[in-house]
Protein backbone atom coordinates (compact mmCIF):
# COMPACT_ATOMS: atom_id res chain seq x y z
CA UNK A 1 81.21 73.53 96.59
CA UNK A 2 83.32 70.09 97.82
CA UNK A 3 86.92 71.06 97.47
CA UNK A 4 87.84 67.44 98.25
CA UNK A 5 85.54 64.86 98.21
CA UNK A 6 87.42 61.97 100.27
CA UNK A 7 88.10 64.27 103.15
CA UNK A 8 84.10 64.71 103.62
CA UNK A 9 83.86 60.78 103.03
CA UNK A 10 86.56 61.28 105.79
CA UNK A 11 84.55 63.77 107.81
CA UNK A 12 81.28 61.96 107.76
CA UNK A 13 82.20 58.77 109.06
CA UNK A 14 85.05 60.06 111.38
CA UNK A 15 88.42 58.51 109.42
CA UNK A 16 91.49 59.69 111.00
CA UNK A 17 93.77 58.00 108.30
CA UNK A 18 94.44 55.49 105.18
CA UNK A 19 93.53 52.82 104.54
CA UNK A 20 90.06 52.69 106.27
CA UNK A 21 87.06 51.18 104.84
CA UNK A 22 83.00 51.33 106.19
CA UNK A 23 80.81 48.96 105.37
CA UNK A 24 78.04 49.67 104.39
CA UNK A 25 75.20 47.62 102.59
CA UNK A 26 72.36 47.70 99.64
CA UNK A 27 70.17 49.77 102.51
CA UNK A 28 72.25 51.74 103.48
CA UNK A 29 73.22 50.62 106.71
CA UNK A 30 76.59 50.71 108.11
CA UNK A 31 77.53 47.02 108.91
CA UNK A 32 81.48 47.91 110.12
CA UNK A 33 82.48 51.48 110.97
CA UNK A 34 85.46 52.64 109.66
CA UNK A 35 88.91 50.34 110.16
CA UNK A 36 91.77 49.41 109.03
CA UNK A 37 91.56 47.47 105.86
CA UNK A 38 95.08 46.90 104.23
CA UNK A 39 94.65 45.12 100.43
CA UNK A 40 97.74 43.53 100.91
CA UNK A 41 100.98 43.34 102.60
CA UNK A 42 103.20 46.05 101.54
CA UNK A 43 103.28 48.33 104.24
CA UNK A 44 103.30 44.82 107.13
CA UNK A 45 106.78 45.31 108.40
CA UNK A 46 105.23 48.90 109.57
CA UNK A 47 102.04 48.15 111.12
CA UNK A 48 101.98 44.32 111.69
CA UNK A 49 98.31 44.19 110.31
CA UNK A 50 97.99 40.90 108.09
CA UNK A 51 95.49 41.91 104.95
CA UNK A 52 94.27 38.55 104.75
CA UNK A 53 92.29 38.68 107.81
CA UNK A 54 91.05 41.74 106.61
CA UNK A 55 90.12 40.67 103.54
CA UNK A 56 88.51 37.07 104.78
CA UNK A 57 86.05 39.24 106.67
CA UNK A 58 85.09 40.89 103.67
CA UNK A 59 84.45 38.17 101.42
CA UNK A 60 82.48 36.63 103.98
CA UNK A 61 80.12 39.55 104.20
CA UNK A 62 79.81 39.83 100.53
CA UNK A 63 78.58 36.16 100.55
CA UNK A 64 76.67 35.52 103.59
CA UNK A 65 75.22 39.41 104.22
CA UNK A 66 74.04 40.10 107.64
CA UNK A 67 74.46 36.62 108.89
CA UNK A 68 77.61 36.84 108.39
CA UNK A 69 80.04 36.92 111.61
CA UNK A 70 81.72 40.06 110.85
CA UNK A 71 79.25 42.09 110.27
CA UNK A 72 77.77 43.76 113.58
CA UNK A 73 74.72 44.09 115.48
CA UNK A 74 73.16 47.37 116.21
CA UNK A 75 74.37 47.23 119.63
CA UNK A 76 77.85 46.63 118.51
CA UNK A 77 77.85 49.31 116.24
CA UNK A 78 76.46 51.83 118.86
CA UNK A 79 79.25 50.63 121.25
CA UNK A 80 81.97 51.49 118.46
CA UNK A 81 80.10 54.80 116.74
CA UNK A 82 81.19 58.24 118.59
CA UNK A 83 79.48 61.32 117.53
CA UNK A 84 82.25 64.01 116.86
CA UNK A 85 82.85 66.23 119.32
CA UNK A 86 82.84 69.87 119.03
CA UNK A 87 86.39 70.53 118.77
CA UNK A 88 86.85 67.69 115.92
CA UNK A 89 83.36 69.76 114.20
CA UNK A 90 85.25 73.05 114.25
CA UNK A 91 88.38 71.51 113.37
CA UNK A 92 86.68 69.85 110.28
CA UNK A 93 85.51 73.60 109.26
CA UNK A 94 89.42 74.77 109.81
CA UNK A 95 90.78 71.94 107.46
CA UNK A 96 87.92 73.23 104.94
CA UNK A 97 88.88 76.51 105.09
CA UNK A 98 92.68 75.58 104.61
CA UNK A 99 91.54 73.68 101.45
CA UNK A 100 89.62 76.69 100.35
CA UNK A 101 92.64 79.06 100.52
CA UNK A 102 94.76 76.42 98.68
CA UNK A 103 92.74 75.70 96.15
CA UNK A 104 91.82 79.43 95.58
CA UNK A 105 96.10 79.94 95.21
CA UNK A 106 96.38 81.40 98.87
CA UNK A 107 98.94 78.23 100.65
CA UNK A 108 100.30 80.98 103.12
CA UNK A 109 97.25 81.86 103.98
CA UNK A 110 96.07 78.09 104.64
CA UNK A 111 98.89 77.28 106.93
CA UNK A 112 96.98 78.94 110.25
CA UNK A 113 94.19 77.34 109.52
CA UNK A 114 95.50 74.00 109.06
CA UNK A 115 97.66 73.76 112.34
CA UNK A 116 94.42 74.80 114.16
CA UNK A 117 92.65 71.97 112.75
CA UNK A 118 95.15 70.29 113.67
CA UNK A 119 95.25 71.11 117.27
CA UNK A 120 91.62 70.62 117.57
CA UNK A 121 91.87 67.28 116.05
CA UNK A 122 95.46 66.06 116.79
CA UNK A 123 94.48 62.04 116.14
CA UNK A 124 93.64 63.23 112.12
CA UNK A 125 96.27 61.94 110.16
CA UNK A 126 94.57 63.02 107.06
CA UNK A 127 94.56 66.79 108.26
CA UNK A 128 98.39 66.37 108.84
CA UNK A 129 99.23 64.67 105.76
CA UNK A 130 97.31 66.82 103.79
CA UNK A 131 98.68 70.17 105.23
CA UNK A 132 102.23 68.35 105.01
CA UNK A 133 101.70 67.55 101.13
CA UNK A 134 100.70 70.72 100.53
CA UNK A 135 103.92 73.34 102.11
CA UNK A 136 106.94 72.90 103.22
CA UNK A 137 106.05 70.85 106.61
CA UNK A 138 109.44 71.38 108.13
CA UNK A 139 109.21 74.62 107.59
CA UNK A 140 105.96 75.67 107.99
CA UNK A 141 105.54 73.12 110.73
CA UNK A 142 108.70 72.15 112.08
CA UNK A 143 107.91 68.39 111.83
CA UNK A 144 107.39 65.73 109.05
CA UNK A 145 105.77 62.38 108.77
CA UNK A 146 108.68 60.14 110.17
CA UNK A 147 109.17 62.36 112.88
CA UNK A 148 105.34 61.91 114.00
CA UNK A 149 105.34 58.09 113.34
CA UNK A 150 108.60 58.32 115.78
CA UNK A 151 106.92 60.67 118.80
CA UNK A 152 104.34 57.97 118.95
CA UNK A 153 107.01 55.95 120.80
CA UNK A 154 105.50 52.26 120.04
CA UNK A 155 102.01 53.33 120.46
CA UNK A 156 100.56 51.69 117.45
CA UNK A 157 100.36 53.51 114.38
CA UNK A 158 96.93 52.14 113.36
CA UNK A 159 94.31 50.41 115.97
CA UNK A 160 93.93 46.76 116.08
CA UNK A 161 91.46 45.12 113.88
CA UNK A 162 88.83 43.75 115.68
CA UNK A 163 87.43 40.76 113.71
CA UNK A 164 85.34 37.83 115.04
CA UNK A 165 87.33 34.46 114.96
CA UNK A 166 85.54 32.74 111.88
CA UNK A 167 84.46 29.49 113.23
């Protein structure tokens, strides 16, 4: 049974937060691994990511396919593409459990479970988020979104893009 189908999107190709995208093309194949990929601008003035560069990257794949300069060789890929490790595979199976117990009516219950998914995969946005949404996360977690963005002191919020220059 999938509880929630975007967090094993999430879970199979390693997304930590929102917006991400993958490429992926007609075989199959993953051309980008997952990124930041902002539609527009709303959210600039937080995270200094310009869509359009985004964006420009994409169109330019649609039309030109692998010879296009954004999408990446095997080699590159293999270079960004880490296996999970073992703690972020067990904390996967705590934030499915959590979802379990919430959907099944039991959000006490799911608290536990989310803050050790949590601590086994502290870089998941989604798992906090999603565990915040869901209780009381001041209460049942003595912390809230703004407070997070804040502890990360400057560190960025999202990682850089890392597009080619288009000639």
């Amino acid at each position: 049974m999938l509880i929630d189908e975007k967090h094993t999107v999430a879970s199979l190709y390693g997304m930590v937060n929102v917006p991400t995208a993958v490429w992926i093309d007609e075989r199959g194949r993953i051309v980008r691994p997952n990124e930041t990929a902002f539609i527009d601008n709303r959210y600039k003035s937080m995270h200094g990511i310009e869509a359009k560069l985004y964006l420009d990257g994409l169109r330019d794949w649609l039309a030109n396919g692998a010879k296009s300069a954004y999408a990446m060789s095997a080699e590159q890929l293999r270079q960004k593409l880490n296996p999970p490790s073992a703690d972020h595979l067990l904390g996967d199976a705590y934030f499915h459990l959590a979802q379990f117990l919430v959907a099944a009516g039991n959000r006490r219950e799911a608290i536990p479970h989310f803050k050790e998914a949590q601590r086994l995969n502290p870089d998941s946005w989604n798992y906090k988020r999603q565990a915040w949404l869901l209780t009381d996360a001041e209460k049942d977690y003595g912390t809230n979104f703004n407070k997070e963005v804040q502890k990360l002191n400057g560190k960025p919020y999202y990682p850089p893009l890392e597009l080619p220059r288009k000639q």
